[in-house]
Each structure stands twice: as structure tokens, then as C-alpha cells.
PDB file of N, CA and C in Angstrom:
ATOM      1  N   UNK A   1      47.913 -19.934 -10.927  1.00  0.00           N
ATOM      2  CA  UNK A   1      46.537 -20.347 -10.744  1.00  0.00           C
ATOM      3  C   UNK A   1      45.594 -19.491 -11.597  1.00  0.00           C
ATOM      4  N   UNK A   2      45.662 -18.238 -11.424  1.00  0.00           N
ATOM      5  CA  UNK A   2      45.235 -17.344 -12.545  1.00  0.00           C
ATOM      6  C   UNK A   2      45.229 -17.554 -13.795  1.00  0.00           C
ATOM      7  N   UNK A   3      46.449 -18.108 -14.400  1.00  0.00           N
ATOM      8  CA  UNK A   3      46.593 -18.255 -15.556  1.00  0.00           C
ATOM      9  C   UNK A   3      45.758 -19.701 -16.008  1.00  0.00           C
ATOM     10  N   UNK A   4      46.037 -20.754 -15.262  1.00  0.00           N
ATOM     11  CA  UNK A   4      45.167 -21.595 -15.347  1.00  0.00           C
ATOM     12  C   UNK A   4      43.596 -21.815 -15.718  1.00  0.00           C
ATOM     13  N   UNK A   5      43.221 -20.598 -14.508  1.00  0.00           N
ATOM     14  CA  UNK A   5      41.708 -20.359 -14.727  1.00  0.00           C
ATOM     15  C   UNK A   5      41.179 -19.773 -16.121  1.00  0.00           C
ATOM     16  N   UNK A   6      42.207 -18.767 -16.668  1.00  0.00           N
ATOM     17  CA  UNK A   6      41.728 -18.029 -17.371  1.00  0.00           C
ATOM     18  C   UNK A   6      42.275 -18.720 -18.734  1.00  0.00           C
ATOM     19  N   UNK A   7      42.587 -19.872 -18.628  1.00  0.00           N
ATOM     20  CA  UNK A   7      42.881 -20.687 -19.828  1.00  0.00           C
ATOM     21  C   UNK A   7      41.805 -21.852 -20.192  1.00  0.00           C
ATOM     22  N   UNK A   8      41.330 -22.268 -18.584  1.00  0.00           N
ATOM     23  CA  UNK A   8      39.995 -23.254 -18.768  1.00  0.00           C
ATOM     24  C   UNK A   8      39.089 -22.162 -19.017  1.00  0.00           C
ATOM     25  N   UNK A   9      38.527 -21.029 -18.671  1.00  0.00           N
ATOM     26  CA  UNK A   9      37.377 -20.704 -18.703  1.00  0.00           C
ATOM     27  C   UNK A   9      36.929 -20.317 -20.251  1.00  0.00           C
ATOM     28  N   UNK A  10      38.569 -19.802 -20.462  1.00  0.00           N
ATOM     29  CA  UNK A  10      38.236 -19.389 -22.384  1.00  0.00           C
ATOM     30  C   UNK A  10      38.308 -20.928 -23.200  1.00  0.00           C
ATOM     31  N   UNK A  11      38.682 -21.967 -22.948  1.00  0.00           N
ATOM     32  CA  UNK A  11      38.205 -23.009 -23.341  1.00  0.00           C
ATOM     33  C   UNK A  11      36.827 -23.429 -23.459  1.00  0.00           C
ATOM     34  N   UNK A  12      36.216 -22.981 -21.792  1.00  0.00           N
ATOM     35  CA  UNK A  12      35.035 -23.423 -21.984  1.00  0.00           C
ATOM     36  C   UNK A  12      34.287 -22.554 -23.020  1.00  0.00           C
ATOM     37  N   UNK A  13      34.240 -21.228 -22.610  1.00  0.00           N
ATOM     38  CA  UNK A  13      33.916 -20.082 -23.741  1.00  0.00           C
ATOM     39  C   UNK A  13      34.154 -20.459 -25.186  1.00  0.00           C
ATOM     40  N   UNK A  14      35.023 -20.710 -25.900  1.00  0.00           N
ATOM     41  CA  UNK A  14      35.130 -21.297 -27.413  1.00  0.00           C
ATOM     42  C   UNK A  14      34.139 -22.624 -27.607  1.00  0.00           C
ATOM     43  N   UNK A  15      34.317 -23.118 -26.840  1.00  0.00           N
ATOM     44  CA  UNK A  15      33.103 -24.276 -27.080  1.00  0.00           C
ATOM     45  C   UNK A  15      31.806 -24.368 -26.614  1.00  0.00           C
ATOM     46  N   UNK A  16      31.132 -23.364 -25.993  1.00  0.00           N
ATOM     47  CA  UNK A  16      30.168 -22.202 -25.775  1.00  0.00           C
ATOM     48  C   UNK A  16      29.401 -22.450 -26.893  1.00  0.00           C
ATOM     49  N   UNK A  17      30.345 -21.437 -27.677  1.00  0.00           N
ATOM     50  CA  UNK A  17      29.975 -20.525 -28.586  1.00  0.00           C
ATOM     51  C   UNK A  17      30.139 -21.193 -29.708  1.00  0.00           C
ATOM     52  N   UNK A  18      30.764 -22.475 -30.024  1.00  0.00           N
ATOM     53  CA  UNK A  18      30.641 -23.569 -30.955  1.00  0.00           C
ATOM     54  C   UNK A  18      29.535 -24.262 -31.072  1.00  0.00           C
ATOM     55  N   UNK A  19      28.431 -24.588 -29.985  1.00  0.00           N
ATOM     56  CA  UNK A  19      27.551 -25.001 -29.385  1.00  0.00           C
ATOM     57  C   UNK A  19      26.576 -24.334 -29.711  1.00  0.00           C
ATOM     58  N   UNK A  20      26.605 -23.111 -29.707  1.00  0.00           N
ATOM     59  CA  UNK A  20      25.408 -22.343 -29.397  1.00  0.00           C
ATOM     60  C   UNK A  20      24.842 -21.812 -31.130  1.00  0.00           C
ATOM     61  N   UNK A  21      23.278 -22.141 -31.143  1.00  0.00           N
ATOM     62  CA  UNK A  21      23.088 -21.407 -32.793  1.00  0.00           C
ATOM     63  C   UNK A  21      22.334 -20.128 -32.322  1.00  0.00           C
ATOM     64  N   UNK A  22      23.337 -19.215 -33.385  1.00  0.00           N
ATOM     65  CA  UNK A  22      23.094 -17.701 -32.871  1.00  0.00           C
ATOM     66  C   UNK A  22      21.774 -17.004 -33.308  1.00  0.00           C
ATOM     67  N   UNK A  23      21.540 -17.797 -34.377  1.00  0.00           N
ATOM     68  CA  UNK A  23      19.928 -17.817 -35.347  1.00  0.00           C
ATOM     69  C   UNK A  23      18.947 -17.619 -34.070  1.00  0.00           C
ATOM     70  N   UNK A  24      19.018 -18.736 -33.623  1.00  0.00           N
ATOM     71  CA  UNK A  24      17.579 -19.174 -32.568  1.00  0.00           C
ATOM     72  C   UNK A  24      17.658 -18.517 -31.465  1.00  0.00           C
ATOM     73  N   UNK A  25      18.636 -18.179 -30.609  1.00  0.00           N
ATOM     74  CA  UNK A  25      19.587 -17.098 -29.790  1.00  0.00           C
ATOM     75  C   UNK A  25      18.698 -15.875 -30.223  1.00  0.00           C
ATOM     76  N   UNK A  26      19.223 -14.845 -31.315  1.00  0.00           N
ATOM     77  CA  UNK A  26      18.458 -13.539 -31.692  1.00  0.00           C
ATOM     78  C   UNK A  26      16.726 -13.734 -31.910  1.00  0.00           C
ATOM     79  N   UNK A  27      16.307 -14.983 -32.621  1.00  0.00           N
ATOM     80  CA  UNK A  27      15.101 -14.669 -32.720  1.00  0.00           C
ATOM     81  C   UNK A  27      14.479 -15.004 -31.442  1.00  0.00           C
ATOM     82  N   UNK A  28      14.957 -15.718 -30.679  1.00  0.00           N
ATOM     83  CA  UNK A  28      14.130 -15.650 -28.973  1.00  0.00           C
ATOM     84  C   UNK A  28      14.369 -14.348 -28.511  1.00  0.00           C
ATOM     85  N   UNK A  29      15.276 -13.525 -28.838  1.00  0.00           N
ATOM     86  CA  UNK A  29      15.561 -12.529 -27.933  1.00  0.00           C
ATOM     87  C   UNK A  29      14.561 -11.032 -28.802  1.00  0.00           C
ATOM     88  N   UNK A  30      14.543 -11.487 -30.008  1.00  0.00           N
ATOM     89  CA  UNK A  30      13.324 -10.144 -30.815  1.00  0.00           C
ATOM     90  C   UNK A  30      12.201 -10.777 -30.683  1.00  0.00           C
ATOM     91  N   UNK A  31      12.073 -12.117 -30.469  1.00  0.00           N
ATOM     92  CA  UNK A  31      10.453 -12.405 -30.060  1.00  0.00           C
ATOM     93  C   UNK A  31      10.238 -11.950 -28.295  1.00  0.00           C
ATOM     94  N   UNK A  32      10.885 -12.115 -27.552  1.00  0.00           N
ATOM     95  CA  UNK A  32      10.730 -11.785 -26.142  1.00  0.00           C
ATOM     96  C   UNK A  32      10.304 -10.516 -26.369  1.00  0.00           C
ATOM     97  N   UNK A  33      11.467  -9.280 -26.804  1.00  0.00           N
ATOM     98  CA  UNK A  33      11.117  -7.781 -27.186  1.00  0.00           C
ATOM     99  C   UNK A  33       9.757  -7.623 -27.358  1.00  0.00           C
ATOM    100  N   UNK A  34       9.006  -8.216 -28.602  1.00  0.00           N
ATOM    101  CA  UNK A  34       7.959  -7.787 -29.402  1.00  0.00           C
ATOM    102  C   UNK A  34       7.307  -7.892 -27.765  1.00  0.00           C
ATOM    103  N   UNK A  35       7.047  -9.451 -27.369  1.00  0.00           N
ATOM    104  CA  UNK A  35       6.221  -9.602 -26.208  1.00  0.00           C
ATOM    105  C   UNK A  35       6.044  -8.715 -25.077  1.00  0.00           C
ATOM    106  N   UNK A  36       6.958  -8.571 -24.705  1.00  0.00           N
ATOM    107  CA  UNK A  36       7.205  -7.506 -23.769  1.00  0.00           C
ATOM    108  C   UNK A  36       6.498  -6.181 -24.247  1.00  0.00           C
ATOM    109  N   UNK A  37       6.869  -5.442 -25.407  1.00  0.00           N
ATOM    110  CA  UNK A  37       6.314  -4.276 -25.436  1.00  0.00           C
ATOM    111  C   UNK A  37       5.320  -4.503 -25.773  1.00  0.00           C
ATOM    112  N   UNK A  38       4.448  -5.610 -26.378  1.00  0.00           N
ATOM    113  CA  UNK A  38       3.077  -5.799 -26.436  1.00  0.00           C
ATOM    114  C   UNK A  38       2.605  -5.842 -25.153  1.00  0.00           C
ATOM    115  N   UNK A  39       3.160  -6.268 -23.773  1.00  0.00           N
ATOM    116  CA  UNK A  39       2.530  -6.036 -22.450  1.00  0.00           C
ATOM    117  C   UNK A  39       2.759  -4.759 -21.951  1.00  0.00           C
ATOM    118  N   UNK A  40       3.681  -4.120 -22.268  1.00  0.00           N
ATOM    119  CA  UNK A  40       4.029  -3.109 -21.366  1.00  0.00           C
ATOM    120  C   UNK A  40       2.836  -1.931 -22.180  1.00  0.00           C
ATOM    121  N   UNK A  41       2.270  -2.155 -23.293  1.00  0.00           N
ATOM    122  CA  UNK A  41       1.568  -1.480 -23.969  1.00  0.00           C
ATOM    123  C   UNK A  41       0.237  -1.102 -23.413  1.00  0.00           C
ATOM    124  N   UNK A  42       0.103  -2.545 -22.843  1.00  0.00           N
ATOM    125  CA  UNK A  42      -0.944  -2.503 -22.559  1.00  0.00           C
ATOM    126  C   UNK A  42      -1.513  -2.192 -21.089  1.00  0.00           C
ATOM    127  N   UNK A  43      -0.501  -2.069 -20.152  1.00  0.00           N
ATOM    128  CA  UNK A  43      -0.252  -1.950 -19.034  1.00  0.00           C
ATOM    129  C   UNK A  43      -0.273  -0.104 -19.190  1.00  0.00           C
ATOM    130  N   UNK A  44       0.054   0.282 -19.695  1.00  0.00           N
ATOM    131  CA  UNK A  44       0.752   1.690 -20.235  1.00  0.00           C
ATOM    132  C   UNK A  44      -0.242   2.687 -20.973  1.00  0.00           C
ATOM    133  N   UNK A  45      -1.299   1.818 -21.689  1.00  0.00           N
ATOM    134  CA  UNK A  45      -2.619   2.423 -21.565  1.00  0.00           C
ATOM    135  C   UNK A  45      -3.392   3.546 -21.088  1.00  0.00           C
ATOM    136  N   UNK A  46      -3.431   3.308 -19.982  1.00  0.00           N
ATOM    137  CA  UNK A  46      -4.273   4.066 -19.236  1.00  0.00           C
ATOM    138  C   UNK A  46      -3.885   5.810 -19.249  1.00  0.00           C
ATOM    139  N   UNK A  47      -2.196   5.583 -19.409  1.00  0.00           N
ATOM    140  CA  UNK A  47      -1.730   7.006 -18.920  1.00  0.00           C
ATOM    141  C   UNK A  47      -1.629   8.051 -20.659  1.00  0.00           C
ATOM    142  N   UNK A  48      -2.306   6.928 -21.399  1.00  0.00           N
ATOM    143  CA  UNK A  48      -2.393   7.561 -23.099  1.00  0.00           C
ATOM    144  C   UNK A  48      -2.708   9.296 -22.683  1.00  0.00           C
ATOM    145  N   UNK A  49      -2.217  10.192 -22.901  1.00  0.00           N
ATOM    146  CA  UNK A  49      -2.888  11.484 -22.618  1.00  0.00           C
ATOM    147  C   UNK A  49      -3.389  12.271 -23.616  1.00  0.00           C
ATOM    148  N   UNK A  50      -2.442  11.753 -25.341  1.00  0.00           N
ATOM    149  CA  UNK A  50      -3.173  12.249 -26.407  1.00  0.00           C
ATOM    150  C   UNK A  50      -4.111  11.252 -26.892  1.00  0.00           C
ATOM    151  N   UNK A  51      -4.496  10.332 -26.384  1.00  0.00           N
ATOM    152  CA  UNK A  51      -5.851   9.635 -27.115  1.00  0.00           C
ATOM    153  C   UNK A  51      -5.379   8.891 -28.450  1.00  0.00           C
ATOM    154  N   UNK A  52      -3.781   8.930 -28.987  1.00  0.00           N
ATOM    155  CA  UNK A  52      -3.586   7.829 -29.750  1.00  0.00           C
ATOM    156  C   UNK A  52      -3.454   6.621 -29.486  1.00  0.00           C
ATOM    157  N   UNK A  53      -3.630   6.057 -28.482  1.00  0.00           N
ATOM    158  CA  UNK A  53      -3.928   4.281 -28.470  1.00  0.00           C
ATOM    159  C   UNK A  53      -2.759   3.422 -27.953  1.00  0.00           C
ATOM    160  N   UNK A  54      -1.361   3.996 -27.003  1.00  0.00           N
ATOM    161  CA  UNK A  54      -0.126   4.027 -26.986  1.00  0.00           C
ATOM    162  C   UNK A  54       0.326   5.053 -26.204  1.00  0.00           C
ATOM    163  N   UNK A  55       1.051   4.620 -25.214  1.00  0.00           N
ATOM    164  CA  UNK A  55       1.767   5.235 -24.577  1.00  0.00           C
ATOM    165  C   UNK A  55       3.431   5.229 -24.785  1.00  0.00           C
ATOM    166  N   UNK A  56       3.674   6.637 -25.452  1.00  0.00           N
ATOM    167  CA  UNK A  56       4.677   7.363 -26.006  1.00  0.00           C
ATOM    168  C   UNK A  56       5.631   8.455 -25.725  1.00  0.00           C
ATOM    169  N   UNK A  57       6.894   9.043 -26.088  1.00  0.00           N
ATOM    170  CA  UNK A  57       7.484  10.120 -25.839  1.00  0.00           C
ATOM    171  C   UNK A  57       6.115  11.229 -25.159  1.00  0.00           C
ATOM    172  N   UNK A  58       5.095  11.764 -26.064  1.00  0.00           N
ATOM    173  CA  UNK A  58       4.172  12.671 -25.558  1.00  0.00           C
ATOM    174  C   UNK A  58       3.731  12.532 -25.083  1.00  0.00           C
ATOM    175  N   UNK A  59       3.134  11.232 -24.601  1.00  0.00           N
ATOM    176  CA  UNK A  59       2.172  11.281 -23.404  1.00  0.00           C
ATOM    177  C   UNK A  59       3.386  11.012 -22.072  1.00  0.00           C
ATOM    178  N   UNK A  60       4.464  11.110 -22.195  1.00  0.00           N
ATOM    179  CA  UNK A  60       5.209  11.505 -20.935  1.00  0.00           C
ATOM    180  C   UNK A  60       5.547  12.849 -20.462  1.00  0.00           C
ATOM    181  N   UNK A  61       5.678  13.649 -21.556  1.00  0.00           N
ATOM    182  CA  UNK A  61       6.218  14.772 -21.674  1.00  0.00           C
ATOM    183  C   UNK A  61       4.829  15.373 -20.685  1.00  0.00           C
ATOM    184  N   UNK A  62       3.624  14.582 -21.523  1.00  0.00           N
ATOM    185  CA  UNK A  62       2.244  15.640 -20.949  1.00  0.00           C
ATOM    186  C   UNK A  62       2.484  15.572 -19.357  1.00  0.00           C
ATOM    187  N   UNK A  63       2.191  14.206 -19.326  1.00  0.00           N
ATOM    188  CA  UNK A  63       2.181  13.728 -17.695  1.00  0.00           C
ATOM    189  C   UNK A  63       3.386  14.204 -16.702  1.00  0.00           C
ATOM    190  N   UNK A  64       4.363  14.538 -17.491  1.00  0.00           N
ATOM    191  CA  UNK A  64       5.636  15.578 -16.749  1.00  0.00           C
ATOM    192  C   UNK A  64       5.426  16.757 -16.652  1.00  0.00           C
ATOM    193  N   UNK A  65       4.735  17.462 -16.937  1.00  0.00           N
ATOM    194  CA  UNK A  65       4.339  18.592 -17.212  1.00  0.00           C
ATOM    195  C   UNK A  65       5.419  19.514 -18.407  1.00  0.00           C
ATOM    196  N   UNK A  66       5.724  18.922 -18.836  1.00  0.00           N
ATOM    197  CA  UNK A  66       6.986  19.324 -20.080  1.00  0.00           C
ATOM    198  C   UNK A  66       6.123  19.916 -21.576  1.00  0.00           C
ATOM    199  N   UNK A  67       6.901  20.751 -22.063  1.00  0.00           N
ATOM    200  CA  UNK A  67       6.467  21.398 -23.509  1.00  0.00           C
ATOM    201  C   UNK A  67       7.082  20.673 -24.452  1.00  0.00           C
ATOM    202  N   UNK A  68       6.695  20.234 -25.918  1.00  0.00           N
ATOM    203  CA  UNK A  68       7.917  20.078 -26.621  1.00  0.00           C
ATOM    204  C   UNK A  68       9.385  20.097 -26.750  1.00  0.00           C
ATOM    205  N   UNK A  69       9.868  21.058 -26.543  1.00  0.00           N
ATOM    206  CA  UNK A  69      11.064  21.698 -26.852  1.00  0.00           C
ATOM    207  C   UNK A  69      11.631  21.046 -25.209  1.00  0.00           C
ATOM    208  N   UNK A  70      10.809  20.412 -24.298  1.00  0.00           N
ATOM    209  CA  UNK A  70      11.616  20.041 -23.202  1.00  0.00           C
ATOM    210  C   UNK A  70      11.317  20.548 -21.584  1.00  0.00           C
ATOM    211  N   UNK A  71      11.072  21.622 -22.015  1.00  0.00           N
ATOM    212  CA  UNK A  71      11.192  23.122 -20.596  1.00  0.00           C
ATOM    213  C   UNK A  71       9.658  23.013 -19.980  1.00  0.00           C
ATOM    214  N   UNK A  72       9.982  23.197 -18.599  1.00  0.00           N
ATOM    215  CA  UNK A  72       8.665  23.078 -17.821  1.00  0.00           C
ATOM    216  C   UNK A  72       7.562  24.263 -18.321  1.00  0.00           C
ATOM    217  N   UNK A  73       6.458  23.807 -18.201  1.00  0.00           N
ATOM    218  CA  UNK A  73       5.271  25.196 -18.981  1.00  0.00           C
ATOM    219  C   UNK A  73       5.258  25.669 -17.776  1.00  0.00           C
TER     220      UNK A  73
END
């Protein structure tokens, strides 16, 4: 029965993936990205702590109370 299953399911899988265009696949999935971090940007705002326009590695570090190099000040 096992073997069965795992003979239809990779059937279905090969013809999946015969089906599927991988083009339109990746660019929905780097257009979602862009979108997303264009919201999360903006959501993310507020906690800017160096005043560049973006919330980044440093403005976490600030808000952690962290130094550069990592280590609590």
C-alpha cells in the first residue's frame, strides 16, 4: 500500500511540475517580498532610532540596548 501511494503521489508530483511555469511562480514570490517589506517598512517606522528613514540592524541594536560589536553597554 505504501508503495502504491508513493508511486501515485510522485506521479502526481511530475505532472505538477510539468504544469506549473516557474517564471510566474518566482516573480509572484519577489513581487510578494518587495510588498511585504514595503509594509513592514512602514509599520517599522516609528522605532527608526537613527533618524535614517528605515528600520534596520541599528536601530535594533539601539532599542536592545546593544553596542556595535554586540555586548550590552
Amino acid at each position: 500500500m505504501v508503495i502504491a501511494l508513493l508511486g501515485v503521489w510522485t506521479s502526481v508530483a511530475v505532472v505538477w511540475f510539468d504544469l506549473v511555469d516557474y517564471e510566474e511562480v518566482l516573480a509572484k514570490a519577489k513581487d510578494f517580498r518587495y510588498n511585504l517589506s514595503e509594509v513592514l517598512q512602514g509599520k517599522l517606522g516609528v522605532y527608526d532610532a537613527d533618524g535614517d528613514g528605515d528600520f534596520d540592524v541599528d536601530d535594533a541594536k539601539v532599542l536592545l540596548g546593544l553596542t556595535k560589536d554586540g555586548s550590552n553597554e
